[in-house]
PDB file of N, CA and C in Angstrom:
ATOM      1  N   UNK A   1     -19.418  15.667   6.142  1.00  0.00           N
ATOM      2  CA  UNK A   1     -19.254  14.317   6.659  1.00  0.00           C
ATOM      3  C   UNK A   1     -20.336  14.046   7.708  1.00  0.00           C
ATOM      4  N   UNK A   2     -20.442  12.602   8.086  1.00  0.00           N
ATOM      5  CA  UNK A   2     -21.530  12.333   9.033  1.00  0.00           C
ATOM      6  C   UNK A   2     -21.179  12.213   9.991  1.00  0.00           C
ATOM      7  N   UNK A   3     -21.722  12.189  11.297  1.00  0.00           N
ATOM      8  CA  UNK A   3     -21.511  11.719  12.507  1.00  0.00           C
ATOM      9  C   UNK A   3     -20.399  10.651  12.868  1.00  0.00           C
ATOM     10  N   UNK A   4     -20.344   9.752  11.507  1.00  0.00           N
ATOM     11  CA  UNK A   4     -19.563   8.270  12.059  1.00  0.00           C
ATOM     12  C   UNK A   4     -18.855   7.671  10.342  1.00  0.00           C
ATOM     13  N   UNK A   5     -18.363   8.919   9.868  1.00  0.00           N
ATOM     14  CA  UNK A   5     -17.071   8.983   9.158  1.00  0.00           C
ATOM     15  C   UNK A   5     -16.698   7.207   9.318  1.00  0.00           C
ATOM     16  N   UNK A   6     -16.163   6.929   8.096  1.00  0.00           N
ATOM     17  CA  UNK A   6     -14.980   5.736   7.832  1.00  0.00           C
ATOM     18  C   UNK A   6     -13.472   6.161   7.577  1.00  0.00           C
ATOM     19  N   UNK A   7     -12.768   5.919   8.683  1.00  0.00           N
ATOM     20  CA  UNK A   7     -11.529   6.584   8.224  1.00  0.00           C
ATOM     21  C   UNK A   7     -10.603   5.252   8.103  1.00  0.00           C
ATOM     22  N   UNK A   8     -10.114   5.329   6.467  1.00  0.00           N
ATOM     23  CA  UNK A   8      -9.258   4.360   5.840  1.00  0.00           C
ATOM     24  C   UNK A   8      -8.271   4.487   5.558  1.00  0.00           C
ATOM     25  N   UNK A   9      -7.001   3.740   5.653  1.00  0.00           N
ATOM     26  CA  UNK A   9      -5.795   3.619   5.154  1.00  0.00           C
ATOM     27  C   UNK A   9      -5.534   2.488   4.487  1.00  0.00           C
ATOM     28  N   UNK A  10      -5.324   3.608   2.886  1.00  0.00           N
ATOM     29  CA  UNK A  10      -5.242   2.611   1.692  1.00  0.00           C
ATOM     30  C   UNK A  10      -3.540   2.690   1.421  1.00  0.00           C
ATOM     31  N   UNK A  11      -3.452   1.221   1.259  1.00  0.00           N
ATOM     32  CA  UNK A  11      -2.313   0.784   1.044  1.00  0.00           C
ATOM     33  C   UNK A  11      -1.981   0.368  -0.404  1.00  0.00           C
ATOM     34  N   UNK A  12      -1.365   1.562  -1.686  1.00  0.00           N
ATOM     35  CA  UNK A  12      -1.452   0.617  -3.289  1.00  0.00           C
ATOM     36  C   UNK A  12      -0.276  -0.013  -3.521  1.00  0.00           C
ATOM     37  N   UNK A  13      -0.712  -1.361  -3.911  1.00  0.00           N
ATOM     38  CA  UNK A  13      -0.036  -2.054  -4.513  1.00  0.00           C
ATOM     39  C   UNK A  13       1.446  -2.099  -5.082  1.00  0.00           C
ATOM     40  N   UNK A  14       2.093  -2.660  -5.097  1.00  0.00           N
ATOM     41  CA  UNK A  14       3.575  -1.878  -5.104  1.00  0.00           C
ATOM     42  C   UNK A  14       4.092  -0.748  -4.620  1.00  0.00           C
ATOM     43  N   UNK A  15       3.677  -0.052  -3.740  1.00  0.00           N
ATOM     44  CA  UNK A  15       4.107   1.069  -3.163  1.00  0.00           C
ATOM     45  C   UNK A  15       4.502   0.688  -1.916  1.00  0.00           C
ATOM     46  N   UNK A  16       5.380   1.387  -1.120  1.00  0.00           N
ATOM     47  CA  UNK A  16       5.851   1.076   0.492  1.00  0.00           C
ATOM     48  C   UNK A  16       4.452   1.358   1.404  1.00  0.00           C
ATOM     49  N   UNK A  17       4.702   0.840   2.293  1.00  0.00           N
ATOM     50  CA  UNK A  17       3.560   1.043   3.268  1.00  0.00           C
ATOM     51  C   UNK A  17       4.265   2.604   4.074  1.00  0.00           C
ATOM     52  N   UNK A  18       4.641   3.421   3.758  1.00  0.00           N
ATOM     53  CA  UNK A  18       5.258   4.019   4.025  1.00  0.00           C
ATOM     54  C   UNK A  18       4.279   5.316   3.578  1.00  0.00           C
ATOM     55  N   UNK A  19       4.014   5.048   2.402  1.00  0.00           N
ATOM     56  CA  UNK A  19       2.938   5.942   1.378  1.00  0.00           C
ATOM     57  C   UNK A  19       1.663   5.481   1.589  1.00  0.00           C
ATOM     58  N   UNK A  20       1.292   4.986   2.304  1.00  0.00           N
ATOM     59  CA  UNK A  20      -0.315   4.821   2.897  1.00  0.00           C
ATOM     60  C   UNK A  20      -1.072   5.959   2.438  1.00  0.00           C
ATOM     61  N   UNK A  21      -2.506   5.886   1.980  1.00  0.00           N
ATOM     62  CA  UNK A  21      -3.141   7.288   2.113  1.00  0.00           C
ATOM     63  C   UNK A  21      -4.211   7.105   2.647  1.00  0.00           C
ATOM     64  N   UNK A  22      -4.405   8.077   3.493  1.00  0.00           N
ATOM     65  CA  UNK A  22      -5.441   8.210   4.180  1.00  0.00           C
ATOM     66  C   UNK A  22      -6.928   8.860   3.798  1.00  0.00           C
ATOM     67  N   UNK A  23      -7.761   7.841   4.212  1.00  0.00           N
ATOM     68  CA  UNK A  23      -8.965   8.584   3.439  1.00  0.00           C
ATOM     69  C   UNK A  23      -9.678   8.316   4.224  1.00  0.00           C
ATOM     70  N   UNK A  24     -10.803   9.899   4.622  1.00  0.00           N
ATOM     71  CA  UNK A  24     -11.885   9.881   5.764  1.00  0.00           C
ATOM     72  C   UNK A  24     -13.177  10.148   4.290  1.00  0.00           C
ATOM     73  N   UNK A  25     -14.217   9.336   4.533  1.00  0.00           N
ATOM     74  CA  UNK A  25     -16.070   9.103   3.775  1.00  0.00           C
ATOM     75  C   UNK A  25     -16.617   9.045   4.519  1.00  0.00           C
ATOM     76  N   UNK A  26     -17.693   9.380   4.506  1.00  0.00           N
ATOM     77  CA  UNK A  26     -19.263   8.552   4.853  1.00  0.00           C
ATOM     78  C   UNK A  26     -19.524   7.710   4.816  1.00  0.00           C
ATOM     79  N   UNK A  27     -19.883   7.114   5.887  1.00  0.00           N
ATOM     80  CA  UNK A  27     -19.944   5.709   6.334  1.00  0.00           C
ATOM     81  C   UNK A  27     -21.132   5.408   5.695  1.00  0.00           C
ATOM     82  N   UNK A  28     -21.976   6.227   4.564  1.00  0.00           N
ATOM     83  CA  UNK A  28     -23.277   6.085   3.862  1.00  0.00           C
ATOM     84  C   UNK A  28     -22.760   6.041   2.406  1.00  0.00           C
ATOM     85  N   UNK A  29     -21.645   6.006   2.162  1.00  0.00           N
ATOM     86  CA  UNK A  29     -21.535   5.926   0.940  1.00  0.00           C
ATOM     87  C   UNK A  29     -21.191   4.596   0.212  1.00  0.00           C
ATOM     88  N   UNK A  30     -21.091   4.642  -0.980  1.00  0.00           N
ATOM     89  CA  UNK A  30     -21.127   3.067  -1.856  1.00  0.00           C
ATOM     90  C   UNK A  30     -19.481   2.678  -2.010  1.00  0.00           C
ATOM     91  N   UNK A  31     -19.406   1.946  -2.493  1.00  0.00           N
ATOM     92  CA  UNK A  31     -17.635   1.348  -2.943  1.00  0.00           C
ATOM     93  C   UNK A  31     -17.795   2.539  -4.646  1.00  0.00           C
ATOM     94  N   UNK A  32     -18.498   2.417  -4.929  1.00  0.00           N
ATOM     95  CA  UNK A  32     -18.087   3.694  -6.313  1.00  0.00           C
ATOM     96  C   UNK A  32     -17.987   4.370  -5.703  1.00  0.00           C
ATOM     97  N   UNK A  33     -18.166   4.982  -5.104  1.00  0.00           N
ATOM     98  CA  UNK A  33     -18.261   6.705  -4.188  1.00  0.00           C
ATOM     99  C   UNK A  33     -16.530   6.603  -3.716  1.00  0.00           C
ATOM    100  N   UNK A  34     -16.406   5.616  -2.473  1.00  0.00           N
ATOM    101  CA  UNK A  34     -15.072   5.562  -2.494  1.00  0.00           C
ATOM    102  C   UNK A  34     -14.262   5.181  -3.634  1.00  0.00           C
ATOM    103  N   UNK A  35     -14.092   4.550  -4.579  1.00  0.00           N
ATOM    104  CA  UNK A  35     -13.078   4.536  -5.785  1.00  0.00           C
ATOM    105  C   UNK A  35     -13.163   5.914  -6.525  1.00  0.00           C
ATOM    106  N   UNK A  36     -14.451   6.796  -6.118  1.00  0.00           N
ATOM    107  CA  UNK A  36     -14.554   7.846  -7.049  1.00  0.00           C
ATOM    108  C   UNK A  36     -13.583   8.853  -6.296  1.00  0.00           C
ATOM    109  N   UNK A  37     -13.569   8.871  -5.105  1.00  0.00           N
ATOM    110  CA  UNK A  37     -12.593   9.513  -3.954  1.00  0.00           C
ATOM    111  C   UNK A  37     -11.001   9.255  -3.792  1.00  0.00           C
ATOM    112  N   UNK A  38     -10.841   7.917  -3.791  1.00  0.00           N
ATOM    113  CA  UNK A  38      -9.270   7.423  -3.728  1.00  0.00           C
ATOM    114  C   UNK A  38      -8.659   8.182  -5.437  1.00  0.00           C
ATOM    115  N   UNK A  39      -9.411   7.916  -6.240  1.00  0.00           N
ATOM    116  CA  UNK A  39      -8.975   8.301  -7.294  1.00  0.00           C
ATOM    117  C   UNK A  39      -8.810  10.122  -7.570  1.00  0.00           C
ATOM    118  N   UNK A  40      -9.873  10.991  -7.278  1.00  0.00           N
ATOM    119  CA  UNK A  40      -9.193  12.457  -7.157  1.00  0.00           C
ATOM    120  C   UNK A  40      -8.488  12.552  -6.497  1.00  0.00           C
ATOM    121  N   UNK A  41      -8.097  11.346  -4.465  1.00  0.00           N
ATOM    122  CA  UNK A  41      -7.284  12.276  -3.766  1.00  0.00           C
ATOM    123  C   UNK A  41      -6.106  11.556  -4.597  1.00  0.00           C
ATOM    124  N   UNK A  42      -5.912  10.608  -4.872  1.00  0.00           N
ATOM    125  CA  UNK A  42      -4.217  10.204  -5.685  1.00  0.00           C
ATOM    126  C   UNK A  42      -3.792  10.592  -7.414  1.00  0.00           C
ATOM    127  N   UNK A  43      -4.825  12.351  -7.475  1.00  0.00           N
ATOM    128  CA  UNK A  43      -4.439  12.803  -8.488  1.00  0.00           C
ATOM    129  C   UNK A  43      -2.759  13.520  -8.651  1.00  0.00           C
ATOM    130  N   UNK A  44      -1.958  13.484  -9.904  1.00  0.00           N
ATOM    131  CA  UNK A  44      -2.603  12.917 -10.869  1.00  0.00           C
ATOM    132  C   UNK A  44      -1.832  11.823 -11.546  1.00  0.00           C
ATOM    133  N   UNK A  45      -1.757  10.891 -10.130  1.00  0.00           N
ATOM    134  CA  UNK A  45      -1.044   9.460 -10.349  1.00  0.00           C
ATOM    135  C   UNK A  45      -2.043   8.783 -11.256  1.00  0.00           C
ATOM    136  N   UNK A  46      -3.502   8.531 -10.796  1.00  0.00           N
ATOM    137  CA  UNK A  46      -4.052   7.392 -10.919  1.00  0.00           C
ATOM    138  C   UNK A  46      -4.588   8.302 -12.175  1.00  0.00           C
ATOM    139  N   UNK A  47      -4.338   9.181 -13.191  1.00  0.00           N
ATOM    140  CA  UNK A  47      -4.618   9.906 -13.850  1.00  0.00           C
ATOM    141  C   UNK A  47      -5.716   8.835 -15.326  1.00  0.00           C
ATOM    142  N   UNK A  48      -4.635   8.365 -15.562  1.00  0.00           N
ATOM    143  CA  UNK A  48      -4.442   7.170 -16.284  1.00  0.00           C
ATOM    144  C   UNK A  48      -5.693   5.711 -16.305  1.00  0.00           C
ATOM    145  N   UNK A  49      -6.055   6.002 -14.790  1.00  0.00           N
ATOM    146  CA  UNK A  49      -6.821   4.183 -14.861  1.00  0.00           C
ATOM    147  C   UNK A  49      -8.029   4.693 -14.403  1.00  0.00           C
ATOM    148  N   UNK A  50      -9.036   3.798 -15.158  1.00  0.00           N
ATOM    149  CA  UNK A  50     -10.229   4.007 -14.933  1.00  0.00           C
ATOM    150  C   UNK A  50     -10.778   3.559 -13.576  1.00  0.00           C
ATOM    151  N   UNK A  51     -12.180   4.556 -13.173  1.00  0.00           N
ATOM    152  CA  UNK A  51     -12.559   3.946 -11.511  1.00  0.00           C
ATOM    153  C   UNK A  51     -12.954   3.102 -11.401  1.00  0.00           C
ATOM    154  N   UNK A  52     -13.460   2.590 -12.384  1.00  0.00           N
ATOM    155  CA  UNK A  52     -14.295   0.912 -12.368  1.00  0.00           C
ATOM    156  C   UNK A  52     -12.539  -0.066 -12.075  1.00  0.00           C
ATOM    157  N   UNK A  53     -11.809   0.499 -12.941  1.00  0.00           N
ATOM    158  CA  UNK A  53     -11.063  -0.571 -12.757  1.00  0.00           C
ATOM    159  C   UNK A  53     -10.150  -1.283 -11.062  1.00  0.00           C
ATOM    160  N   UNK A  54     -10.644  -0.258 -10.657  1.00  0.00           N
ATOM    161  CA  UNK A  54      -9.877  -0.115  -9.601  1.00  0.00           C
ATOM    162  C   UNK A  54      -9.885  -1.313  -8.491  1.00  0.00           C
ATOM    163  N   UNK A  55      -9.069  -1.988  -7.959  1.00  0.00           N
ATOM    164  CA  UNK A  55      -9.581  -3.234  -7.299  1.00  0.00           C
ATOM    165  C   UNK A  55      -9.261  -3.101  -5.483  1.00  0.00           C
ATOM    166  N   UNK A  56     -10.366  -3.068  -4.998  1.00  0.00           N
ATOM    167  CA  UNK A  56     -10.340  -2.547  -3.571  1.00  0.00           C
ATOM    168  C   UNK A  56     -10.669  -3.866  -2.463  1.00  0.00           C
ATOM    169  N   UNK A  57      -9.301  -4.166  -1.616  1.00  0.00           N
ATOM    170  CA  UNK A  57      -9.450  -5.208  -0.810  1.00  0.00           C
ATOM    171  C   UNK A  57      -9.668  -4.877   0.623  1.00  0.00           C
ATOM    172  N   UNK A  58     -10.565  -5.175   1.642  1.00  0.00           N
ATOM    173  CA  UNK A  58     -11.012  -4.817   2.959  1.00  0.00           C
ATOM    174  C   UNK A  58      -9.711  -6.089   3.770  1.00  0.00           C
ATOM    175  N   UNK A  59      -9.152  -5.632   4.937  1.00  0.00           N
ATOM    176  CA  UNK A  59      -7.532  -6.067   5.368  1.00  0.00           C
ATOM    177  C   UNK A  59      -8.157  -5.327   6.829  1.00  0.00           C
ATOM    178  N   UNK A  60      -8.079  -6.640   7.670  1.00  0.00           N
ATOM    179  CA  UNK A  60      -7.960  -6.446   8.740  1.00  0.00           C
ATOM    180  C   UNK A  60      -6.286  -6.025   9.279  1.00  0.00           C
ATOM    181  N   UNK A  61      -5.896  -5.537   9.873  1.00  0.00           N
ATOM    182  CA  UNK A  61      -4.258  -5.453  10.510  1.00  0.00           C
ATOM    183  C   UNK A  61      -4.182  -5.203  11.639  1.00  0.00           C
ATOM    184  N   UNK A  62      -4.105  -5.235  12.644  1.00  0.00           N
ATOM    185  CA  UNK A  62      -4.016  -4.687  14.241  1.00  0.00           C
ATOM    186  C   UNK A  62      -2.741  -3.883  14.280  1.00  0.00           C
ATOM    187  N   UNK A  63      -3.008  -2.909  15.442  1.00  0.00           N
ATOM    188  CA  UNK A  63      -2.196  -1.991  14.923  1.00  0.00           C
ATOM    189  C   UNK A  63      -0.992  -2.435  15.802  1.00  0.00           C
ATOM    190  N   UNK A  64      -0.381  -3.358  15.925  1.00  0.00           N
ATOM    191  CA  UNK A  64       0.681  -3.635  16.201  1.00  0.00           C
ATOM    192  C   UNK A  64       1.184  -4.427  15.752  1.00  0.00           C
ATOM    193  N   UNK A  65       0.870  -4.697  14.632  1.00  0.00           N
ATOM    194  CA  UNK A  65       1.651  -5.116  13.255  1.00  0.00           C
ATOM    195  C   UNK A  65       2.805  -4.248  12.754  1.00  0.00           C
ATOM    196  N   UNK A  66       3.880  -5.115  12.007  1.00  0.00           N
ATOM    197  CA  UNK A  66       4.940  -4.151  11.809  1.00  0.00           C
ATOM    198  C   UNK A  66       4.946  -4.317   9.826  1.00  0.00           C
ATOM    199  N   UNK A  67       5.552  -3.610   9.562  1.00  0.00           N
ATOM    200  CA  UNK A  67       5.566  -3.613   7.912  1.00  0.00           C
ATOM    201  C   UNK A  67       5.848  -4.722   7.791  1.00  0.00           C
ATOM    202  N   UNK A  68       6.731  -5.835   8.029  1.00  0.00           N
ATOM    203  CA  UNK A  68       7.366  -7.080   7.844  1.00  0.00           C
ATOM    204  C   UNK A  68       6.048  -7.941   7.581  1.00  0.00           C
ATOM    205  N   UNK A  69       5.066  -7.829   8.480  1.00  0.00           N
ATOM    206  CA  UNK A  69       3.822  -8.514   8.478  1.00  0.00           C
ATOM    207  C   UNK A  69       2.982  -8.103   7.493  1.00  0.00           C
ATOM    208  N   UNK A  70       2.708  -6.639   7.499  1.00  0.00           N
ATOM    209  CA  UNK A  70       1.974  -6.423   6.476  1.00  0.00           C
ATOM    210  C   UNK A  70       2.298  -6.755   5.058  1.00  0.00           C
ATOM    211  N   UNK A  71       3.662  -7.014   4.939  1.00  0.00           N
ATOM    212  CA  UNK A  71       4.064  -6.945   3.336  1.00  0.00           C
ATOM    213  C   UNK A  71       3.770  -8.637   3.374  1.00  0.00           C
ATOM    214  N   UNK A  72       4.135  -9.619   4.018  1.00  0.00           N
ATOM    215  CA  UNK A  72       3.346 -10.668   4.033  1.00  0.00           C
ATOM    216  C   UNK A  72       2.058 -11.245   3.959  1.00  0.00           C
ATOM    217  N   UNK A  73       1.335 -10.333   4.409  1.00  0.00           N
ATOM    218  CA  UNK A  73      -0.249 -10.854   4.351  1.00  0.00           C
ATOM    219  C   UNK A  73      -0.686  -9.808   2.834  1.00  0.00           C
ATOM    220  N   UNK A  74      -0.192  -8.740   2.897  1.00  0.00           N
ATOM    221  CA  UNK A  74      -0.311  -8.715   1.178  1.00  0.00           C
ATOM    222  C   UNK A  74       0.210  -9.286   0.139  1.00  0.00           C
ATOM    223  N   UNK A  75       1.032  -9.835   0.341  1.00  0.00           N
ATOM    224  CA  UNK A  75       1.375 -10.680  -0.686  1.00  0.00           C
ATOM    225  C   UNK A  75       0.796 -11.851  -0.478  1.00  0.00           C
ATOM    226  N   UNK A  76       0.514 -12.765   0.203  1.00  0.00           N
ATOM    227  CA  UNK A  76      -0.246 -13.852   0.208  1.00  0.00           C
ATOM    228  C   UNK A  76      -1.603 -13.653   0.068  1.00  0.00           C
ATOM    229  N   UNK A  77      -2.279 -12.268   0.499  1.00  0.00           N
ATOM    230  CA  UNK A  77      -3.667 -12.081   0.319  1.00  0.00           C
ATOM    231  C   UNK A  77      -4.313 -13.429   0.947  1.00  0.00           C
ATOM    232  N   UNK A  78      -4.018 -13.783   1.794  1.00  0.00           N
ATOM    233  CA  UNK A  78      -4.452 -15.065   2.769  1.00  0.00           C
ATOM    234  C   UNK A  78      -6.159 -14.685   3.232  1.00  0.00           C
ATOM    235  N   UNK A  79      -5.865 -13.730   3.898  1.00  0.00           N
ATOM    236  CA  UNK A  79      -7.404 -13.423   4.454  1.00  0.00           C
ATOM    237  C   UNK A  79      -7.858 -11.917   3.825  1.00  0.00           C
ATOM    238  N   UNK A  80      -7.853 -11.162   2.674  1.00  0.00           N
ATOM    239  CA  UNK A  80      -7.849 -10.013   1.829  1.00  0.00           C
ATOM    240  C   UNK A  80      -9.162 -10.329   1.208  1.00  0.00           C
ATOM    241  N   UNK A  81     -10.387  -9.659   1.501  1.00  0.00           N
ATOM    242  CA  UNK A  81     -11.328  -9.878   1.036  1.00  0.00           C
ATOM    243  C   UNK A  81     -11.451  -8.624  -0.193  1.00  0.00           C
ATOM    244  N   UNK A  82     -12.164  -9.211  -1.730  1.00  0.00           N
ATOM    245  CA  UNK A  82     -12.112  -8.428  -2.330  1.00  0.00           C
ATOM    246  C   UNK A  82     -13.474  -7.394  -2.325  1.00  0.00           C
ATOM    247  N   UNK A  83     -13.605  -6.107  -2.809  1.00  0.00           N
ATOM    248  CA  UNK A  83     -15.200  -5.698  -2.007  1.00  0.00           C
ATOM    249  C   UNK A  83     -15.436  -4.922  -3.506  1.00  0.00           C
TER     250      UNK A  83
END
């Protein structure tokens, strides 16, 4: 890893925010690189779907947000940029 790591918490889609997974990259790497990553570490769920297919949204949240909020702004995808 580099000096200045991206450390992410991915939240999938129908799942509780409860099951968050956490994923530390290189802050030098591409969006394939990360889908190529989310996908071995959530083996061998995501066994099944291809990495291209994978649809990855950048979500601001402050961390004093409570699940109530988050399950709202994901579902409205109001401000959910797709990347």
């Amino acid at each position: 890893m580099d000096n200045n790591p991206l450390i992410l918490f991915c939240l999938i889609d129908g799942e509780a925010t409860a099951n968050t997974v956490l994923i530390e990259i290189e802050s030098t790497k591409t969006i394939g690189d990360l889908k190529d990553f989310i996908k071995t570490k959530q083996n061998p769920a995501f066994d099944d779907i291809v990495t291209e297919s994978l649809a990855l949204w950048s979500v601001s949240i402050s961390g004093d947000d409570n699940d109530e909020e988050i399950l709202v702004l994901l579902n409205t995808r109001a401000t959910i940029h797709v990347i």
